[in-house]
Protein backbone atom coordinates (compact mmCIF):
# COMPACT_ATOMS: atom_id res chain seq x y z
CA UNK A 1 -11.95 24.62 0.96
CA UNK A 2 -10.51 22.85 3.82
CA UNK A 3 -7.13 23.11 5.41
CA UNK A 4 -5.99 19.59 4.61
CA UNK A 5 -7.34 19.59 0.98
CA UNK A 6 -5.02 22.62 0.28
CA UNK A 7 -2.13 20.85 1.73
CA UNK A 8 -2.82 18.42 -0.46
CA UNK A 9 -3.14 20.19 -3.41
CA UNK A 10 -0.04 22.13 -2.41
CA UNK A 11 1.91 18.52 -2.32
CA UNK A 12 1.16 17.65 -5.27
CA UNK A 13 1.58 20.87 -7.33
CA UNK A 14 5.38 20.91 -4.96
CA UNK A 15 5.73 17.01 -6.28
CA UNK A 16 5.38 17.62 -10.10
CA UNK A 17 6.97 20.93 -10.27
CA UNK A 18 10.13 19.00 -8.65
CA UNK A 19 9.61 15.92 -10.62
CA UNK A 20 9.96 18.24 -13.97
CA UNK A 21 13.15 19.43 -12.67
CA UNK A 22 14.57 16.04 -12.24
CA UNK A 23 13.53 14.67 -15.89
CA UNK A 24 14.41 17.67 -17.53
CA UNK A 25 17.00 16.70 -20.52
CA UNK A 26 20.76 17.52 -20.38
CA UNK A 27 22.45 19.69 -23.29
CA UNK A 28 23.69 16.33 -24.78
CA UNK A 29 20.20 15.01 -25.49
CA UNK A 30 18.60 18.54 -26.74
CA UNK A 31 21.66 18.36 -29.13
CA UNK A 32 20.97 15.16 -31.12
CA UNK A 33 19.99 15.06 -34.93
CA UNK A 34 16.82 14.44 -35.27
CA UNK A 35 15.66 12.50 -38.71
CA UNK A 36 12.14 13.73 -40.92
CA UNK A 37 11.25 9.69 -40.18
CA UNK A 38 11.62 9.72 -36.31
CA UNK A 39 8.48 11.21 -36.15
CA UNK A 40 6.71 8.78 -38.14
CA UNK A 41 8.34 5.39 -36.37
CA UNK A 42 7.27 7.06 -32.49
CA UNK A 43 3.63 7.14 -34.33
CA UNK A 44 3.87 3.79 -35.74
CA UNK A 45 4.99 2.72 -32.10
CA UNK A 46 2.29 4.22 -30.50
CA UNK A 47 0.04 2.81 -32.92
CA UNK A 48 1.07 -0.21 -32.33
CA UNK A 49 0.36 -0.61 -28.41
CA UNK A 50 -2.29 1.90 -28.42
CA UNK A 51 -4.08 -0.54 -30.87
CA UNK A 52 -3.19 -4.16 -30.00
CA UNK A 53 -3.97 -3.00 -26.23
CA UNK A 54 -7.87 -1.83 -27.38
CA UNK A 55 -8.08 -5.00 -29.32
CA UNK A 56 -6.76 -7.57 -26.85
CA UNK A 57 -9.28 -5.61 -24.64
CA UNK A 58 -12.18 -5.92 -26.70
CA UNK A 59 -11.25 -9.54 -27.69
CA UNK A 60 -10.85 -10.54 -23.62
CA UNK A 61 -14.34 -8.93 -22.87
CA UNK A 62 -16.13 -10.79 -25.18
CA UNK A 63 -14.53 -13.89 -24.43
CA UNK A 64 -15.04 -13.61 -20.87
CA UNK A 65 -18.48 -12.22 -21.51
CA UNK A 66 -19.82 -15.13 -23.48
CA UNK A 67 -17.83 -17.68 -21.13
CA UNK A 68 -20.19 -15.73 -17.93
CA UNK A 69 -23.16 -16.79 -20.02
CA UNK A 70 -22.38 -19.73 -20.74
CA UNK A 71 -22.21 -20.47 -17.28
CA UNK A 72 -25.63 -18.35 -16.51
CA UNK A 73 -27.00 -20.65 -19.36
CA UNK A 74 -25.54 -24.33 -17.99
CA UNK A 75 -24.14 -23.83 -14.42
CA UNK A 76 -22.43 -27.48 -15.00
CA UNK A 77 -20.10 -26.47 -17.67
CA UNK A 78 -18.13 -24.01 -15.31
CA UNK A 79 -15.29 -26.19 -15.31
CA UNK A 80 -14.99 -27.59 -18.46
CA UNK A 81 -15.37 -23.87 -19.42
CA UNK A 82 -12.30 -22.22 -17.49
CA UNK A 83 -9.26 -24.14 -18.63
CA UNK A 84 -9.85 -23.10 -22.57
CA UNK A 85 -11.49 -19.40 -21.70
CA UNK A 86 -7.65 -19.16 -19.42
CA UNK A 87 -6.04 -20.16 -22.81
CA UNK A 88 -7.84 -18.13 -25.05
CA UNK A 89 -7.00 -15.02 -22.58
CA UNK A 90 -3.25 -15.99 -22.85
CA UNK A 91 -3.77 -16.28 -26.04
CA UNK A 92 -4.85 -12.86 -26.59
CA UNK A 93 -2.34 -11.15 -23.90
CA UNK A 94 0.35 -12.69 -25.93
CA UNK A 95 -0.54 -10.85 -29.16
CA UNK A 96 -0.55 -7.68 -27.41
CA UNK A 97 2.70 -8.44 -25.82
CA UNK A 98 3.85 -8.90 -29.59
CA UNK A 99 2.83 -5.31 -30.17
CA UNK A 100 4.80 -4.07 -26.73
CA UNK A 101 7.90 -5.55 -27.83
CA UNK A 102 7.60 -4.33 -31.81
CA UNK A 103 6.73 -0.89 -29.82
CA UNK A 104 9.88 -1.22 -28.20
CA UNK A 105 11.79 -2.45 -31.07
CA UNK A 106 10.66 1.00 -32.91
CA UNK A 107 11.49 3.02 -30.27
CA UNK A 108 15.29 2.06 -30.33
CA UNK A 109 15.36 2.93 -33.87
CA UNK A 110 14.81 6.54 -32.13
CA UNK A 111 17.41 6.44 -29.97
C-alpha cells in the first residue's frame, strides 16, 4: 500500500474516533425515561422520510423520464413542456417536504 494512502486511512480512522468522543452523550441524557412507544414513533418517523423520499424519487424519474421523450418524440414541444414538468417536480418535492416536517414533528414527541 502506499505511503500517502495509509496517511489517509490513518486520518480518517484519527477523525471518527475523535468525532465519537465529541458526540458522546452526557449523564443527563443517558438518564432520561424512556417510554415502550418511543420506539415505535422514531420508526414511524423514519418511515415516514425513508418512504415519501423513495416515492417523490420514483414519481420525479418518471416524470422527467416521459417529459425527455416527449421531447425525443416532438423536439418543438420543449418549451411548452418545461414550465408544467418544473411544476409537477415542485409538486412532488413538496409532498416529501410534508413527510420531513411530520418526521420532525415525531421526533419532538421523543425528546
Amino acid at each position: 500500500m502506499e505511503r500517502s494512502k495509509l496517511i489517509g486511512i490513518l486520518i480518517l480512522v484519527a477523525a471518527l474516533g475523535i468525532s465519537a468522543i465529541a458526540f458522546a452523550a452526557d449523564g443527563q441524557e443517558a438518564t432520561k425515561s424512556i417510554t415502550p412507544g418511543m420506539g415505535l414513533i422514531g420508526l414511524g418517523a423514519g418511515l415516514a422520510i425513508g418512504l415519501a423520499a423513495f416515492g417523490g424519487g420514483i414519481g420525479q424519474g418518471r416524470a422527467a423520464g416521459s417529459m425527455l421523450e416527449g421531447i425525443a418524440r416532438n423536439p418543438g414541444a420543449a418549451d411548452k413542456m418545461f414550465v408544467p414538468l418544473i411544476l409537477g417536480l415542485a409538486l412532488i418535492e413538496s409532498l416529501v417536504l410534508y413527510a420531513f416536517v411530520i418526521a420532525f414533528m415525531l421526533k419532538g414527541l421523543i425528546g
